[in-house]
Protein backbone atom coordinates (compact mmCIF):
# COMPACT_ATOMS: atom_id res chain seq x y z
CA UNK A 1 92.36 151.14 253.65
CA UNK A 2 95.12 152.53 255.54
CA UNK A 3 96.34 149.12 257.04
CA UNK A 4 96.42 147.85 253.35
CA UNK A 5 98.74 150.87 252.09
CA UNK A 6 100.92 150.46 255.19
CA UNK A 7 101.60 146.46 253.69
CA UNK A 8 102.05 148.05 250.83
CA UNK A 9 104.42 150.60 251.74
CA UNK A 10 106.32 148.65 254.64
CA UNK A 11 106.42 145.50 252.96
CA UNK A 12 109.33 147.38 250.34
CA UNK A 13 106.76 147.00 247.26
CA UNK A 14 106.57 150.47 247.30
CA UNK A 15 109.88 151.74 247.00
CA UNK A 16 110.68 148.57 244.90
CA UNK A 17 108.16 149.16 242.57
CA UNK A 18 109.39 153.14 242.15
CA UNK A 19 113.06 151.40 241.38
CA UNK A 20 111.58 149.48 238.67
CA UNK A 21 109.65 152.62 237.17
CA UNK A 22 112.82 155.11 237.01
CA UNK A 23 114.79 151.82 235.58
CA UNK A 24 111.79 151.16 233.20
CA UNK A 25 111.57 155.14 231.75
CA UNK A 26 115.18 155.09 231.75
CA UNK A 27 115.35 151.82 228.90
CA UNK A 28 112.07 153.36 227.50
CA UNK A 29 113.79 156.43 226.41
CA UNK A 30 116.23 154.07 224.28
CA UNK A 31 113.84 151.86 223.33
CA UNK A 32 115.19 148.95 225.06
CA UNK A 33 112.90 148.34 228.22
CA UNK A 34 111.55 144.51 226.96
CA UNK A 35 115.12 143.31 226.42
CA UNK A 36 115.89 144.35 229.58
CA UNK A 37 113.41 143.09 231.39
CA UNK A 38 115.68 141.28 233.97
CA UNK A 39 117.20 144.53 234.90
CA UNK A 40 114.35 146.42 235.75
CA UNK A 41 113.45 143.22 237.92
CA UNK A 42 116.60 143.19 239.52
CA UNK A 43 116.70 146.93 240.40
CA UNK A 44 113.30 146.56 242.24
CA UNK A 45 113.52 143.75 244.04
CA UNK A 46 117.01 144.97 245.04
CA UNK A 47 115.88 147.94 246.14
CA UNK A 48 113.25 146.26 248.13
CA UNK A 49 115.56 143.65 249.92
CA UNK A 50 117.35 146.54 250.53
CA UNK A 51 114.88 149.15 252.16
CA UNK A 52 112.99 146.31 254.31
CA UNK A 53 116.55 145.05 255.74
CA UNK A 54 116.46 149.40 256.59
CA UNK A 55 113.52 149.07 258.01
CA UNK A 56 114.71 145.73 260.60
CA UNK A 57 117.71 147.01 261.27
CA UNK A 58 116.21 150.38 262.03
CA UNK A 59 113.40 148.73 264.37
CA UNK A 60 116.44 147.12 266.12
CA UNK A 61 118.75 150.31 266.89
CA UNK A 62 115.60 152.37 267.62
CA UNK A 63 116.34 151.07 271.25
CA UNK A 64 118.95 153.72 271.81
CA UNK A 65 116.50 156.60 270.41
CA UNK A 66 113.78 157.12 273.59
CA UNK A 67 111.38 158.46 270.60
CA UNK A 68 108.38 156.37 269.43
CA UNK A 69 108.15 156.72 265.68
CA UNK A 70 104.99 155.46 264.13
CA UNK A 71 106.81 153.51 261.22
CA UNK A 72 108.65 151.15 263.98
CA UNK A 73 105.80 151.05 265.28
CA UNK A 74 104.65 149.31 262.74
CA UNK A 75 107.17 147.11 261.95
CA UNK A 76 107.83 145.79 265.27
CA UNK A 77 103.94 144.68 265.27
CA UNK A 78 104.63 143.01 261.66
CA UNK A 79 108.43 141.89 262.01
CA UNK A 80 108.02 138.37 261.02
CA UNK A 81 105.83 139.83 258.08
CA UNK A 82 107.95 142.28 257.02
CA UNK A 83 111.33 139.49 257.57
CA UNK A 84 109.63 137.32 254.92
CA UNK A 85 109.18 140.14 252.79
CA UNK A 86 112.61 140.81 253.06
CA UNK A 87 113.70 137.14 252.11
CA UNK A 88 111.00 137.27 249.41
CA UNK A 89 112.83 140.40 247.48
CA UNK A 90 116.06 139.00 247.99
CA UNK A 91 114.95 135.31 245.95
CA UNK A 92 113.56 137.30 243.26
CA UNK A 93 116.47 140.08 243.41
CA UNK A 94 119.21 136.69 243.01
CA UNK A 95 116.34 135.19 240.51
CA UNK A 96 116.53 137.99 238.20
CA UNK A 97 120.55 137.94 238.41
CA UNK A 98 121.06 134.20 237.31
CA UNK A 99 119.13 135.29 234.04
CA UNK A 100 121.54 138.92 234.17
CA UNK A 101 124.57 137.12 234.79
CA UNK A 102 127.66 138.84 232.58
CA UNK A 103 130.57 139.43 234.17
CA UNK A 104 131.26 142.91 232.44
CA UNK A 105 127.87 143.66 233.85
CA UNK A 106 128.57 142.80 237.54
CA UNK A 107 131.27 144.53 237.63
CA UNK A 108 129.93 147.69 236.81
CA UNK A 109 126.80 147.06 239.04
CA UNK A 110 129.61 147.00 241.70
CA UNK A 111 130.23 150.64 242.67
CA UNK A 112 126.38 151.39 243.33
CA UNK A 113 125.56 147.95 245.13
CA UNK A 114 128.35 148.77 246.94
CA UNK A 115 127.30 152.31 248.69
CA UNK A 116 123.91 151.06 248.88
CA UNK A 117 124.47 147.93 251.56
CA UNK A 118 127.04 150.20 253.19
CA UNK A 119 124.47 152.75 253.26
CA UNK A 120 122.43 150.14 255.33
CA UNK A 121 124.83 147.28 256.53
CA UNK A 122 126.17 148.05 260.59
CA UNK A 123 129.70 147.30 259.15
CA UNK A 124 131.74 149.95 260.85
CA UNK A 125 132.63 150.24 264.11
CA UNK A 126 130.42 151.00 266.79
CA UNK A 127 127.87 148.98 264.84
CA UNK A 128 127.95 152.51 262.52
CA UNK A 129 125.93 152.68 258.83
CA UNK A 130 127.46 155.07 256.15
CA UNK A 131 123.99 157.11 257.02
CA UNK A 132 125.41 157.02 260.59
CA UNK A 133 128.46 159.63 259.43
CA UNK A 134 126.42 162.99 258.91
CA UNK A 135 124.57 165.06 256.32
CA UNK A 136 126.58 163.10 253.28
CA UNK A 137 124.25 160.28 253.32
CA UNK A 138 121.72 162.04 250.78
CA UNK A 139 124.38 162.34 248.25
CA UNK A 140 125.17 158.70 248.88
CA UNK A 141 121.63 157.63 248.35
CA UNK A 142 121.57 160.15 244.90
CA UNK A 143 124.78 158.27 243.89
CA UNK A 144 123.33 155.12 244.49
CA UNK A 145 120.25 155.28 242.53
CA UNK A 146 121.31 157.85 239.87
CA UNK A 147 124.63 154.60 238.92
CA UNK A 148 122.13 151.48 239.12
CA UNK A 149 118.60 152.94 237.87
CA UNK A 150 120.19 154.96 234.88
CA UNK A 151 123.71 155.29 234.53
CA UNK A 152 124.45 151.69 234.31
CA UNK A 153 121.13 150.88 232.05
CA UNK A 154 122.16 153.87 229.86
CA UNK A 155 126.03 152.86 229.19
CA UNK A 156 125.92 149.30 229.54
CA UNK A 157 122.81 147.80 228.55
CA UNK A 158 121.80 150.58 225.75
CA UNK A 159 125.13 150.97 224.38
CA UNK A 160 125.15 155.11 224.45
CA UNK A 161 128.06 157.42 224.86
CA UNK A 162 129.83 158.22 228.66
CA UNK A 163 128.93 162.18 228.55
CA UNK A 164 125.30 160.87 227.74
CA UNK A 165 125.03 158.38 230.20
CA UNK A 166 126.91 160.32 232.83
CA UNK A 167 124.44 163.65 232.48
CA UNK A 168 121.54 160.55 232.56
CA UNK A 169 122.87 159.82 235.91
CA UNK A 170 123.43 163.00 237.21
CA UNK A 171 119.69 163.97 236.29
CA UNK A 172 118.79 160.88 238.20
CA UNK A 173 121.00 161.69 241.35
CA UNK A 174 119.81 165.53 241.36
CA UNK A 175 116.20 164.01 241.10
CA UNK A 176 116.54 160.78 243.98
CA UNK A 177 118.14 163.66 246.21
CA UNK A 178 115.56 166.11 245.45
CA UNK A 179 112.92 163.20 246.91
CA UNK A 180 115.24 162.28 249.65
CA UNK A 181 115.94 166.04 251.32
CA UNK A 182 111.91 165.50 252.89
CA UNK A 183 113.13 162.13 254.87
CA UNK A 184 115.90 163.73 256.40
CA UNK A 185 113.17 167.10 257.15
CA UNK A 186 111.51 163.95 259.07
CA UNK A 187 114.10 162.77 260.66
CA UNK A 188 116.19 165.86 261.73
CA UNK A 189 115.10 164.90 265.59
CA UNK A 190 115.66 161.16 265.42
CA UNK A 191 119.25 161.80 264.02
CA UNK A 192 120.00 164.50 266.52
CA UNK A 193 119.18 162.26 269.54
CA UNK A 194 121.86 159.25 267.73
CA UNK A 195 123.99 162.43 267.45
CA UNK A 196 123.80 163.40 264.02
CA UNK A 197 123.24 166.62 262.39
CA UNK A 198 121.93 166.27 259.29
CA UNK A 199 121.61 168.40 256.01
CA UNK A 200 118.07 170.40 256.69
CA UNK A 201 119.42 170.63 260.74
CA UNK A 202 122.52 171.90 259.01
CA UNK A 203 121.58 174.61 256.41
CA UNK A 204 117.94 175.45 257.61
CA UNK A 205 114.83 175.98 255.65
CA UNK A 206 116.21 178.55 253.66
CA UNK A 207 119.02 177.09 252.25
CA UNK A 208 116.67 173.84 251.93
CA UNK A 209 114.92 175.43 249.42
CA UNK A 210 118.09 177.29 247.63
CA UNK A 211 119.43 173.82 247.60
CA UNK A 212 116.00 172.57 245.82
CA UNK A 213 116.06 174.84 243.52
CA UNK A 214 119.32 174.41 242.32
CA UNK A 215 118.66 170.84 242.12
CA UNK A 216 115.48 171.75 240.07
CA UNK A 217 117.67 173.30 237.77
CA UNK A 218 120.20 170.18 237.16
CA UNK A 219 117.23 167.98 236.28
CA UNK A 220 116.16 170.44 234.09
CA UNK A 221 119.35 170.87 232.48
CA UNK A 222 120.19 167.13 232.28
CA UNK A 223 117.28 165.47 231.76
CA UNK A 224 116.87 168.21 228.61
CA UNK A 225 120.30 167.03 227.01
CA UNK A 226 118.86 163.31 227.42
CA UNK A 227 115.47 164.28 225.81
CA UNK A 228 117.24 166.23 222.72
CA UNK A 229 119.50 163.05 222.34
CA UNK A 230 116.59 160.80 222.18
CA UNK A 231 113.89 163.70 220.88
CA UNK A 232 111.52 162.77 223.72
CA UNK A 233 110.50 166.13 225.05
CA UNK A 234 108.66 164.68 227.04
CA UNK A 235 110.83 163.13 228.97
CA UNK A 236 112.51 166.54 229.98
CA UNK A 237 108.80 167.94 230.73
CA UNK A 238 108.13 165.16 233.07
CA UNK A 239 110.99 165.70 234.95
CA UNK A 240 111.05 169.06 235.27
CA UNK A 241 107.65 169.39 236.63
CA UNK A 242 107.70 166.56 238.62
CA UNK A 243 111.05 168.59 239.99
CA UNK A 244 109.60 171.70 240.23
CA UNK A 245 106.63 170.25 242.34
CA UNK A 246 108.99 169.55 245.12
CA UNK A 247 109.86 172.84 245.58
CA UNK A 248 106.08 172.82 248.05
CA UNK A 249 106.70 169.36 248.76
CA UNK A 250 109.80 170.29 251.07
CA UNK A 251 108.20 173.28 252.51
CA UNK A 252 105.04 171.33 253.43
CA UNK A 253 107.43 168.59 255.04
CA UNK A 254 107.86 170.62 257.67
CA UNK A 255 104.32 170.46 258.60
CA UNK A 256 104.07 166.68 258.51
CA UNK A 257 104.07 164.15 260.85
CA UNK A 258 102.54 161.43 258.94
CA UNK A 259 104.98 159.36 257.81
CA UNK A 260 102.94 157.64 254.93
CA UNK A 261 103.48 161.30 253.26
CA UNK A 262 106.63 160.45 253.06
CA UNK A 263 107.17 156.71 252.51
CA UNK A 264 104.01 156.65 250.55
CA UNK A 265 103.43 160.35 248.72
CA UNK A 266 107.05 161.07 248.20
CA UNK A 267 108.24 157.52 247.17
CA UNK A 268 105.50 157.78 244.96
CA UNK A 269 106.74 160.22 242.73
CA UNK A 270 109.20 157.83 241.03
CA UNK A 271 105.78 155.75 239.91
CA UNK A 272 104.26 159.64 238.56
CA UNK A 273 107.26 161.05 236.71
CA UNK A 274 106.96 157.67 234.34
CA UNK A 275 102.94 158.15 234.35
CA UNK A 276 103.44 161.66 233.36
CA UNK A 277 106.17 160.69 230.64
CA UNK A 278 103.95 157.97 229.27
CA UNK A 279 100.96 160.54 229.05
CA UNK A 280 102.36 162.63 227.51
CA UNK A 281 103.95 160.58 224.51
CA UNK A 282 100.88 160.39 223.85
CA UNK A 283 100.13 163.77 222.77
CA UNK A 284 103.70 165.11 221.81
C-alpha cells in the first residue's frame, strides 16, 4: 500500500492532480469548468512536469547535502521511472496547449510560468534556483499558483472584473502559502546545510503560527468577497475551514518526519477543499 502511494505521490500525479482541483473549483464557481476543460488539463500536467523535474534536479544537488532524505531516496531507486513520468506530463502539458493556443492567453500565462521554472530551473549562477535565494521562495510559490490556478482562469477565461479576479488570486496565494509554510518546517535543516535560512528557521514557531493565522484571515476575507460575488457560500466555508485546519497542521509539522505527511497529507488538501465545496452545494 505504501509503495503504491509513493508512485502516486512521486510520480507528480499527486500534486498535478491538486493543480487541476483548485483550477477546476476556481471555473466551477463561474460556471465555466467544461469549457475550460483544456485549462484545467494544462495546469495539472504543468504542474506535474514541473514538480517531478524538482524532484530530479533535487536528487542530483542532494550530493552537496551529507543528509539522507527518504524522498531521494526514493527517487534515486525509481529515476528512470520517475524521468518518464516527467516526459509523460510534459506531452500532455504541450497536448493540452495546442488545443489552448490564443495568443492573448499565452501571454498572460507568462508571468506565472515564468516564476515557476525559475523557481526550479539551475539558471543562475552557481547553478542557483530562485528557491536557492532565502525565505522568499514561499511567496514565489503563492504567486505562482494563486496567477495560473485562479487569477488567470478568473480574468481571462471567465471574463470577470480585475478587483474580483485579483482578491481570487490573492485568496489562492494566502491559501498555496498557507500549505507550503509545512515543507519549508521540513526542510529548515536541509536548507541550512546548502546555506539557507529559511522562513520557519527565520521567525520561529511563534511567529509561524502568527503568520498562519493572518493568512487564515486573508482567505477568509477573500475567498468571502468571491463567494458573495458568485453567492456560493460555500465556497468561502470550504476555504476557511480547510484554512483554519492548518493552523494544527503546522504545529504538528514539527513533529513529523514522514515525508508522505507532507507530499501526500498536505498536497492533499487542494483535492479536500474542492470535496468539501462540492459537498456542501449540496446542502446550501
Amino acid at each position: 500500500m505504501r509503495k503504491g502511494i509513493e508512485f502516486w505521490v512521486y510520480s507528480g500525479a499527486h500534486i498535478g492532480f491538486g493543480a487541476a482541483c483548485l483550477t477546476f473549483l476556481t471555473l466551477e464557481l463561474t460556471g465555466h469548468t467544461s469549457r475550460h476543460f483544456y485549462y484545467i488539463l494544462f495546469t495539472g500536467g504543468a504542474t506535474a512536469a514541473l514538480y517531478t523535474g524538482h524532484r530530479l534536479i533535487g536528487r542530483a544537488r542532494m550530493g552537496e547535502v551529507k543528509q539522507p532524505e527518504s524522498r531521494f531516496e526514493f527517487v534515486a531507486r525509481y529515476l528512470n521511472f520517475i524521468r518518464l513520468a516527467c516526459l509523460a506530463w510534459m506531452a500532455l502539458t504541450l497536448f493540452a496547449l495546442v488545443y489552448l493556443w490564443d495568443v492573448n492567453l499565452m501571454l498572460w500565462l507568462l508571468p506565472g510560468a515564468i516564476i515557476a521554472g525559475l523557481y526550479v530551473l539551475p539558471v543562475f549562477p552557481g547553478r542557483r534556483r530562485l528557491r536557492d535565494f532565502g525565505w522568499g521562495k514561499i511567496l514565489l510559490i503563492g504567486i505562482s499558483w494563486g496567477w495560473l490556478t485562479a487569477f488567470v482562469p478568473l480574468l481571462i477565461l471567465s471574463d470577470s472584473s480585475v478587483q474580483l479576479s485579483l482578491f481570487h488570486g490573492i485568496d489562492r496565494m494566502a491559501f498555496v502559502i498557507l500549505l507550503t509554510i509545512p515543507f519549508d518546517i521540513r526542510d529548515m535543516t536541509i536548507d541550512r546545510a546548502s546555506g539557507l535560512i529559511n522562513l520557519p528557521a527565520r521567525i520561529g514557531p511563534v511567529g509561524i503560527r502568527q503568520l498562519a493565522l493572518r493568512l487564515c484571515l486573508i482567505v477568509a476575507f477573500c475567498s468571502g468577497l468571491t463567494a458573495f460575488h458568485y453567492l456560493q457560500p460555500s465556497y468561502v466555508i470550504a476555504m476557511t475551514l480547510i484554512s483554519l485546519s492548518m493552523m494544527f497542521l503546522i504545529r504538528k509539522s514539527y513533529q513529523q518526519q514522514d515525508d508522505l505527511y507532507f507530499s501526500g497529507g498536505i498536497d492533499g488538501l487542494m483535492m479536500a477543499v474542492l470535496l468539501l465545496f462540492l459537498l456542501l452545494n449540496v446542502f446550501l
